[in-house]
C-alpha atoms as a PDB file:
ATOM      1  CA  UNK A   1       0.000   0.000   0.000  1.00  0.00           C
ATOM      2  CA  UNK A   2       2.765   2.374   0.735  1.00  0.00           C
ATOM      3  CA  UNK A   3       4.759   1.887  -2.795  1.00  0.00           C
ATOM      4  CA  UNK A   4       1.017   2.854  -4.319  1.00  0.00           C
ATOM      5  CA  UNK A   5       0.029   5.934  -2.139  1.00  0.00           C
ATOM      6  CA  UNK A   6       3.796   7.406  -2.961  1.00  0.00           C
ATOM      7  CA  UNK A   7       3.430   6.615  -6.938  1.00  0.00           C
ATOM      8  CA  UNK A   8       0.002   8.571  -6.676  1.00  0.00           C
ATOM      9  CA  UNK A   9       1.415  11.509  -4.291  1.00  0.00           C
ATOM     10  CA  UNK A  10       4.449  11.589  -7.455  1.00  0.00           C
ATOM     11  CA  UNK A  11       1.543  12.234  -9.911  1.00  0.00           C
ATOM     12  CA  UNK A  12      -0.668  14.733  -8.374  1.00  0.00           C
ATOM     13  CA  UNK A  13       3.153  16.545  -7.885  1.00  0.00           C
ATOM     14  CA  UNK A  14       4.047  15.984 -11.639  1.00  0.00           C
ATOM     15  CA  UNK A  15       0.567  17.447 -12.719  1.00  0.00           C
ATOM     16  CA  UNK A  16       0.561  20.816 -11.213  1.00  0.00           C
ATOM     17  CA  UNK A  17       0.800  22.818 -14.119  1.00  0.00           C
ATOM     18  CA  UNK A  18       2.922  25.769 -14.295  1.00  0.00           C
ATOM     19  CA  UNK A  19       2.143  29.481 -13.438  1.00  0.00           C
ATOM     20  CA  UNK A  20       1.637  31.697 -16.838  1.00  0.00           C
ATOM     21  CA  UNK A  21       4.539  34.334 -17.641  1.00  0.00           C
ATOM     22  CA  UNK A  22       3.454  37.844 -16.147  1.00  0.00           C
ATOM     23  CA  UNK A  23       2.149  40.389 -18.197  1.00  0.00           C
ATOM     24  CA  UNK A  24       4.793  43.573 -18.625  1.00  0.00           C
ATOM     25  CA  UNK A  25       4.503  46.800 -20.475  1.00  0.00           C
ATOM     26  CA  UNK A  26       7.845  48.750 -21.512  1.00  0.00           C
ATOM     27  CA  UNK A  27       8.177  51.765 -23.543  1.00  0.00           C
ATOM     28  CA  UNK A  28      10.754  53.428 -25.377  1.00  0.00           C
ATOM     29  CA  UNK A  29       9.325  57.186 -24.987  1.00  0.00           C
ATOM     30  CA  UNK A  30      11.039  59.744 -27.884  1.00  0.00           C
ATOM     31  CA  UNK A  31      10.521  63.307 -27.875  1.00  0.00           C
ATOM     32  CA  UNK A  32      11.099  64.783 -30.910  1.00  0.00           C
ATOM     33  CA  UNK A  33      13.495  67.850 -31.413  1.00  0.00           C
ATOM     34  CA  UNK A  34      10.601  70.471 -32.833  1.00  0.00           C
ATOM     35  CA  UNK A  35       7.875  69.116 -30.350  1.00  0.00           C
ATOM     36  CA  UNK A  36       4.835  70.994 -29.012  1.00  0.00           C
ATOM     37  CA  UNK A  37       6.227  74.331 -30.130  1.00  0.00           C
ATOM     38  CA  UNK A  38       4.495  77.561 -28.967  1.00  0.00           C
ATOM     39  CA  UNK A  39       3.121  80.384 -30.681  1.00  0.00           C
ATOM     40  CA  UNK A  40       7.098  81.584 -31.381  1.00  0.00           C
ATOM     41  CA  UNK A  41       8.162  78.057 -32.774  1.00  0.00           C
ATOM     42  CA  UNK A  42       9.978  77.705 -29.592  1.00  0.00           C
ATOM     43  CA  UNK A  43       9.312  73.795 -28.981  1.00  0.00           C
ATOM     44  CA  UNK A  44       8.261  72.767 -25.423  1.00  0.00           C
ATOM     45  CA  UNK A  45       7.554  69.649 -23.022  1.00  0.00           C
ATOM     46  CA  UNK A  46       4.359  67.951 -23.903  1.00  0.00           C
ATOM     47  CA  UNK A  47       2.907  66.212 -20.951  1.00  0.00           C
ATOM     48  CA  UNK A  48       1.567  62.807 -21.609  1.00  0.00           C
ATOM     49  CA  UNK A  49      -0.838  60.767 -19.333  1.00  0.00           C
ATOM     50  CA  UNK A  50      -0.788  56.884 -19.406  1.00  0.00           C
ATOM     51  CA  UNK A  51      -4.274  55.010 -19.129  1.00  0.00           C
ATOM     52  CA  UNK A  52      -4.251  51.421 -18.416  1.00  0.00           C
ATOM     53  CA  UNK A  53      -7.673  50.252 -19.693  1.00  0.00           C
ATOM     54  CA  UNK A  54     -10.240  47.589 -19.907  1.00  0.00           C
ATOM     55  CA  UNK A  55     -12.450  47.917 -22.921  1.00  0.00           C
ATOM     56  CA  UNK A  56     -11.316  50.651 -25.475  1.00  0.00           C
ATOM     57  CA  UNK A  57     -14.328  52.583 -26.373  1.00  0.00           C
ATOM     58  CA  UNK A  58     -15.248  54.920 -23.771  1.00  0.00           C
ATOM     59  CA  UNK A  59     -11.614  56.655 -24.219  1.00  0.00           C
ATOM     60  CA  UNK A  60     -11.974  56.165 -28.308  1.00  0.00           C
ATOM     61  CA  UNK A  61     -15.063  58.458 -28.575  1.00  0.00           C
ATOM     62  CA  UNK A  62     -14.496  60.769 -25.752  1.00  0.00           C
ATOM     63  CA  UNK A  63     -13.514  64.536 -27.031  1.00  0.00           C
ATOM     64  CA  UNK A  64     -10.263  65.867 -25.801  1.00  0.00           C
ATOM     65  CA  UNK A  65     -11.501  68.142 -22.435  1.00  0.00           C
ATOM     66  CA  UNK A  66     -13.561  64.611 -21.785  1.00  0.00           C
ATOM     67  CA  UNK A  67     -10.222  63.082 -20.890  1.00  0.00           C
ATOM     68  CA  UNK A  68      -8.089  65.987 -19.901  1.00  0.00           C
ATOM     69  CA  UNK A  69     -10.667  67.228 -17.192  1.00  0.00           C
ATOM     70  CA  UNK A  70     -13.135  64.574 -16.833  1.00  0.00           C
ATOM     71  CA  UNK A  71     -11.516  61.586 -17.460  1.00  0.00           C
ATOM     72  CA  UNK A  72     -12.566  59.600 -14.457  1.00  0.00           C
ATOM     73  CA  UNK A  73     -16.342  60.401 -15.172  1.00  0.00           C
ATOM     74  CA  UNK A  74     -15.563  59.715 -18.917  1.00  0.00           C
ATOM     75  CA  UNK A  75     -13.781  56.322 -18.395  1.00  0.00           C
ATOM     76  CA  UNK A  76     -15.752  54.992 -15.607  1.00  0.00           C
ATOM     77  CA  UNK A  77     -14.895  51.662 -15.091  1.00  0.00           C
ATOM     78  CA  UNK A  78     -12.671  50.964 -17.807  1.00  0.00           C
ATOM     79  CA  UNK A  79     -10.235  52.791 -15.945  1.00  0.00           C
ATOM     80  CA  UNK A  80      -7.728  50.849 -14.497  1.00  0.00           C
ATOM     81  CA  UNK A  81      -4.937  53.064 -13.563  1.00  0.00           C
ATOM     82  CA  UNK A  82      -3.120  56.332 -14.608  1.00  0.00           C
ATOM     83  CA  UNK A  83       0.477  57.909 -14.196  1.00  0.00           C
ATOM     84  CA  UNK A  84       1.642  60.951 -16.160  1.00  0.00           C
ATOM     85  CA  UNK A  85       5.274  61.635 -17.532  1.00  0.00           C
ATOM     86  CA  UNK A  86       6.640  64.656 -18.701  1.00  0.00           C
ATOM     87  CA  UNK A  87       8.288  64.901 -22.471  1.00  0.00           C
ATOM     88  CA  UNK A  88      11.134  67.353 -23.048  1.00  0.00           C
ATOM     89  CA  UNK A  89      12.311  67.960 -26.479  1.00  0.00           C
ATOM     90  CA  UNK A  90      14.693  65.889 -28.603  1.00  0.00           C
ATOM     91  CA  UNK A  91      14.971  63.388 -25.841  1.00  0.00           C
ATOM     92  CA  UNK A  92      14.552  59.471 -25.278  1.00  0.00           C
ATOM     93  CA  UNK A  93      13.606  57.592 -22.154  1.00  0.00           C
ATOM     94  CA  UNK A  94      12.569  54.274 -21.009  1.00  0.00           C
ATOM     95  CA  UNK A  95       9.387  53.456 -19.157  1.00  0.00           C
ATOM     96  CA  UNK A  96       8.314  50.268 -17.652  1.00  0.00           C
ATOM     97  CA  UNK A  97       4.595  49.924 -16.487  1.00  0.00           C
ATOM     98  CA  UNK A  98       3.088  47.818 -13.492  1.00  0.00           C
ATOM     99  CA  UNK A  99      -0.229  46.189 -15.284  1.00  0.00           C
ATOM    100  CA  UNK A 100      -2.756  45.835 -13.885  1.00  0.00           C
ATOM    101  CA  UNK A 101      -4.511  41.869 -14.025  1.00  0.00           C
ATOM    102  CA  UNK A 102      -7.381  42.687 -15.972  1.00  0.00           C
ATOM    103  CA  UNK A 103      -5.770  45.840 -18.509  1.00  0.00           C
ATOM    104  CA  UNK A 104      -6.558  45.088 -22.245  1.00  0.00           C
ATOM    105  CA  UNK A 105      -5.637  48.815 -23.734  1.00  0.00           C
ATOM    106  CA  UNK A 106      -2.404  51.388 -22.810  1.00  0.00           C
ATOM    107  CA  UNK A 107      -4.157  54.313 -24.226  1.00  0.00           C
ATOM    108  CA  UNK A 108      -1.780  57.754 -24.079  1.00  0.00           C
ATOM    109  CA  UNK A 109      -3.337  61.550 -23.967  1.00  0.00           C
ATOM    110  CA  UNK A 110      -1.048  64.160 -24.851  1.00  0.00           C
ATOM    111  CA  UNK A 111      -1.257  67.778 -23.782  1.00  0.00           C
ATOM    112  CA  UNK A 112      -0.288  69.849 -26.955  1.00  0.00           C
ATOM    113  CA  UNK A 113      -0.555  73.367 -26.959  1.00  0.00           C
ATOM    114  CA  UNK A 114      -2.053  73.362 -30.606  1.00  0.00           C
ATOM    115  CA  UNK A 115      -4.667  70.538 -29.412  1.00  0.00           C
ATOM    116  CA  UNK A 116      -7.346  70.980 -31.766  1.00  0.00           C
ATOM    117  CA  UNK A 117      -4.683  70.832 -34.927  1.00  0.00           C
ATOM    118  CA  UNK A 118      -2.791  67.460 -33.219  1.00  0.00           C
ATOM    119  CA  UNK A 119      -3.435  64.073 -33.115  1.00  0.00           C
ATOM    120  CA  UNK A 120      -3.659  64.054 -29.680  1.00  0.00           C
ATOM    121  CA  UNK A 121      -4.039  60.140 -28.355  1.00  0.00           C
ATOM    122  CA  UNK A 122      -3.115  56.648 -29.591  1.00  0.00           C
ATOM    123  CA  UNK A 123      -3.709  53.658 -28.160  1.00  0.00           C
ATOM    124  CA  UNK A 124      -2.359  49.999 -28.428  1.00  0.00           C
ATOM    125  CA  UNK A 125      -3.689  46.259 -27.085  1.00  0.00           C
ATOM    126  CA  UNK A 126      -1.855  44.506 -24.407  1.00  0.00           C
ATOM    127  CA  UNK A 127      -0.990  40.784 -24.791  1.00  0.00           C
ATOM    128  CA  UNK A 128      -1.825  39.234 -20.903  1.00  0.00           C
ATOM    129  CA  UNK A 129       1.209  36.643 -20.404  1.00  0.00           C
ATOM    130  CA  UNK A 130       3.469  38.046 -22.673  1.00  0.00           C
ATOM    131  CA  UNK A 131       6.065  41.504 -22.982  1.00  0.00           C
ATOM    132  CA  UNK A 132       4.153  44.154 -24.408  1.00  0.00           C
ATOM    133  CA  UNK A 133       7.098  46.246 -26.100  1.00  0.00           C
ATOM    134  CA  UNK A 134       6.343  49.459 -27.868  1.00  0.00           C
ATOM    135  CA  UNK A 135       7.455  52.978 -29.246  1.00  0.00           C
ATOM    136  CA  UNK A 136       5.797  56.261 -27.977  1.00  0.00           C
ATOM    137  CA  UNK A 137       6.981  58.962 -29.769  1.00  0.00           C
ATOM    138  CA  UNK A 138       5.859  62.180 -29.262  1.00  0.00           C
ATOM    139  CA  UNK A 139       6.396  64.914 -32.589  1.00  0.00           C
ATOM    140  CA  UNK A 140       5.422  68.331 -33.316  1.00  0.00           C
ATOM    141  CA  UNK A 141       1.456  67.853 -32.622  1.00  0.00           C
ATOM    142  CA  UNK A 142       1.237  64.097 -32.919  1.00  0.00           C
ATOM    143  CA  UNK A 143       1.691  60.954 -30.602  1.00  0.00           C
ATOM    144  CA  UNK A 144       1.766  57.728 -31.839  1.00  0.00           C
ATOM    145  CA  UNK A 145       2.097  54.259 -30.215  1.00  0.00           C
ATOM    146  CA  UNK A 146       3.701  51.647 -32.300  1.00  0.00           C
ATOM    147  CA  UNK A 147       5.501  48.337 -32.019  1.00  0.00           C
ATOM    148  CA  UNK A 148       9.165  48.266 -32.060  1.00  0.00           C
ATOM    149  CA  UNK A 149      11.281  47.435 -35.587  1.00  0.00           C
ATOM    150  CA  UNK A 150      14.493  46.182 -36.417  1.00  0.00           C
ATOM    151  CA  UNK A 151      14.774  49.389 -38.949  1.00  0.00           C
ATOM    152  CA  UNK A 152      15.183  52.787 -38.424  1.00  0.00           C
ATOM    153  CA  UNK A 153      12.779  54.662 -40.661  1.00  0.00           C
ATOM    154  CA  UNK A 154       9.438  55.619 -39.454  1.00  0.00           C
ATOM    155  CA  UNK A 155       7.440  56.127 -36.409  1.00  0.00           C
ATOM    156  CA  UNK A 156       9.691  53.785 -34.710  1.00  0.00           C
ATOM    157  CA  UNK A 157      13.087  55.438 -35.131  1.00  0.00           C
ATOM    158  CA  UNK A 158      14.571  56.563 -31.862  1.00  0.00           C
ATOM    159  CA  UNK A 159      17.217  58.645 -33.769  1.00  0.00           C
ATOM    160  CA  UNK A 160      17.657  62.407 -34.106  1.00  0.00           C
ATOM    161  CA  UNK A 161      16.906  62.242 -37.596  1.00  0.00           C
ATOM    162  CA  UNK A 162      14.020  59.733 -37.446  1.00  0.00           C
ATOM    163  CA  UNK A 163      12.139  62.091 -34.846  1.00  0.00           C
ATOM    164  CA  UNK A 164      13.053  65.410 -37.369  1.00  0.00           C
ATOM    165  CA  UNK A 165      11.742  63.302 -39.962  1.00  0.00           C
ATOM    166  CA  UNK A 166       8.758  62.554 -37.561  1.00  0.00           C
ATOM    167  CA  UNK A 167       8.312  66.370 -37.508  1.00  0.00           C
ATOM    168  CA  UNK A 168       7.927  67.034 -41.225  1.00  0.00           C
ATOM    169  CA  UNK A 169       5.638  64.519 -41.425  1.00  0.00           C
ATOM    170  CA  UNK A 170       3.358  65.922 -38.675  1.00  0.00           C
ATOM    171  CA  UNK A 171       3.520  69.542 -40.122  1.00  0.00           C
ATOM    172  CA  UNK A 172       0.880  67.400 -42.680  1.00  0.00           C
ATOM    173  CA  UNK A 173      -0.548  64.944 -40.300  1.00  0.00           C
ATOM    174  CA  UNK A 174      -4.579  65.325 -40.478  1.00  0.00           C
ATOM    175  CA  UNK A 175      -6.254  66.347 -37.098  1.00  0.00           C
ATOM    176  CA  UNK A 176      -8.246  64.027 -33.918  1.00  0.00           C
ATOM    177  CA  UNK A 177     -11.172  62.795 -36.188  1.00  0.00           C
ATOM    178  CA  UNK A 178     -12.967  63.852 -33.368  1.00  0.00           C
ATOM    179  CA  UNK A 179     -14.846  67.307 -33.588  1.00  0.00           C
ATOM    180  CA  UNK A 180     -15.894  68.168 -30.295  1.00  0.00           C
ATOM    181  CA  UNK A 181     -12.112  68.527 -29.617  1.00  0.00           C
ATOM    182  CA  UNK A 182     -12.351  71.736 -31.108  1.00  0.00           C
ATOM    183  CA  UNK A 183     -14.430  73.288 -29.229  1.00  0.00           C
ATOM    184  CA  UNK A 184     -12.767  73.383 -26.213  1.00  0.00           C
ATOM    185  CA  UNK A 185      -9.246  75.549 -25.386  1.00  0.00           C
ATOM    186  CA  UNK A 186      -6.116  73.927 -23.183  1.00  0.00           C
ATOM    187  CA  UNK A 187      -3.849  75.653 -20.998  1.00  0.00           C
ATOM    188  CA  UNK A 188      -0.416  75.349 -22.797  1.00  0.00           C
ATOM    189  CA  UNK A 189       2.177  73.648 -20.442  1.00  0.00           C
ATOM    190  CA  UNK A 190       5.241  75.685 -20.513  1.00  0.00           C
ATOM    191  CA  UNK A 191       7.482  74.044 -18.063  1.00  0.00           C
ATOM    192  CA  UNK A 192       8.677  70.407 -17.650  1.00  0.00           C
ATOM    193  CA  UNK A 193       6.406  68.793 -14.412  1.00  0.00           C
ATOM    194  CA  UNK A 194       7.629  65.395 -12.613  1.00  0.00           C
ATOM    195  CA  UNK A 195       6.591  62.058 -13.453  1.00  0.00           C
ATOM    196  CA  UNK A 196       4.107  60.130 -11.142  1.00  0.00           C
ATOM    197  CA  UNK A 197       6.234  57.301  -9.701  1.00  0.00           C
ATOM    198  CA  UNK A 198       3.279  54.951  -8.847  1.00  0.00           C
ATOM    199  CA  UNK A 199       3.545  51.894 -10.903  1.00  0.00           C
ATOM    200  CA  UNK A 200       5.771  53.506 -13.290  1.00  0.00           C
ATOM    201  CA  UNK A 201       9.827  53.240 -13.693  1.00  0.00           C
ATOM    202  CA  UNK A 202      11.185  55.635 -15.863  1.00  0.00           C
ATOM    203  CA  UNK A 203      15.158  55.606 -17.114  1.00  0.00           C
ATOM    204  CA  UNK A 204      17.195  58.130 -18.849  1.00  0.00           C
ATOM    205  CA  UNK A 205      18.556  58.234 -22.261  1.00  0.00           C
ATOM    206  CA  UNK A 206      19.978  54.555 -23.003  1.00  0.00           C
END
């Protein structure tokens, strides 16, 4: 009897299956050298803030003052979490995230001074189980939240030249589809403000 109950024990040990890889979120966050320029050309920080979502839609049809003043009404409970990080100018940083269990959408907001002209959010679907890698580059009046490449032309690039490049092509970039943006004005941010640290590790230039 003993041989058996240790040969079953041995099975119900060998059967326990094996935890799922976490879920992570990293960033590589480029600020382009002409962004968010004021009424002199002068370009400026652009502060961004981070949404860790369920469901996408309430934050897809919202206006621009929806999220930037009301965001917790707007979202509701598709809001999981939110930090905000500041943007300088031609610079590059990395940012790892804390998800939360049940996010399915990063979705960023950024703060441009020309708001109504920019294409002002982006947002991307997170993988559960898996690293969630991407590209947030922030340009003249345009964010944009893509997957890493292997090149260096495009969104992507995290070069001087691929965010002046970045820059010409957002001098043409079409506005938020979104008209009730427009009717609504934001206060410009003029200096650089401090990151929120909850959940959020950001690194200098690498």
């Amino acid at each position: 009897m003993i041989p058996a109950f240790a040969a079953v024990s041995l099975t119900a040990c060998s059967s326990t299956p094996t935890p799922p890889p976490p879920t992570t979120i990293e960033l590589t966050v480029v600020g382009s050298a002409a962004l968010n320029p004021d009424p002199n050309g002068r370009p400026s920080p652009v502060m961004l803030r981070l949404y860790q979502l369920g469901p996408s839609d309430a934050f897809a049809n919202a206006d621009f003052f929806q999220i930037v003043d009301q965001d917790k009404a707007t979202l509701g409970p598709t809001l999981l979490d939110r930090q905000e990080l500041a943007v300088p100018p031609d610079s590059r940083q990395t940012v790892t995230i804390a998800p939360k269990p049940e996010v399915k959408t990063l979705a960023v907001a950024a703060a441009f001074r020309a708001y109504e002209e920019a294409g002002w959010r982006a947002m991307a679907v997170i993988k559960p189980n898996t690293r969630n890698a991407f590209v947030l580059t922030a340009k003249a009046s345009k964010v944009t939240l893509t997957p890493p490449r292997d090149d260096t032309d495009g969104d992507s690039a995290p070069t001087e030249d691929g965010a002046k490049a970045d820059d010409a092509k957002a001098a043409d970039a079409k506005p938020d589809d979104k008209p009730a943006a427009k009717d609504a004005a934001i206060k410009a941010v003029t200096d650089p403000l401090p990151a929120a640290t909850t959940n959020l590790i950001v690194k200098g230039a690498s």
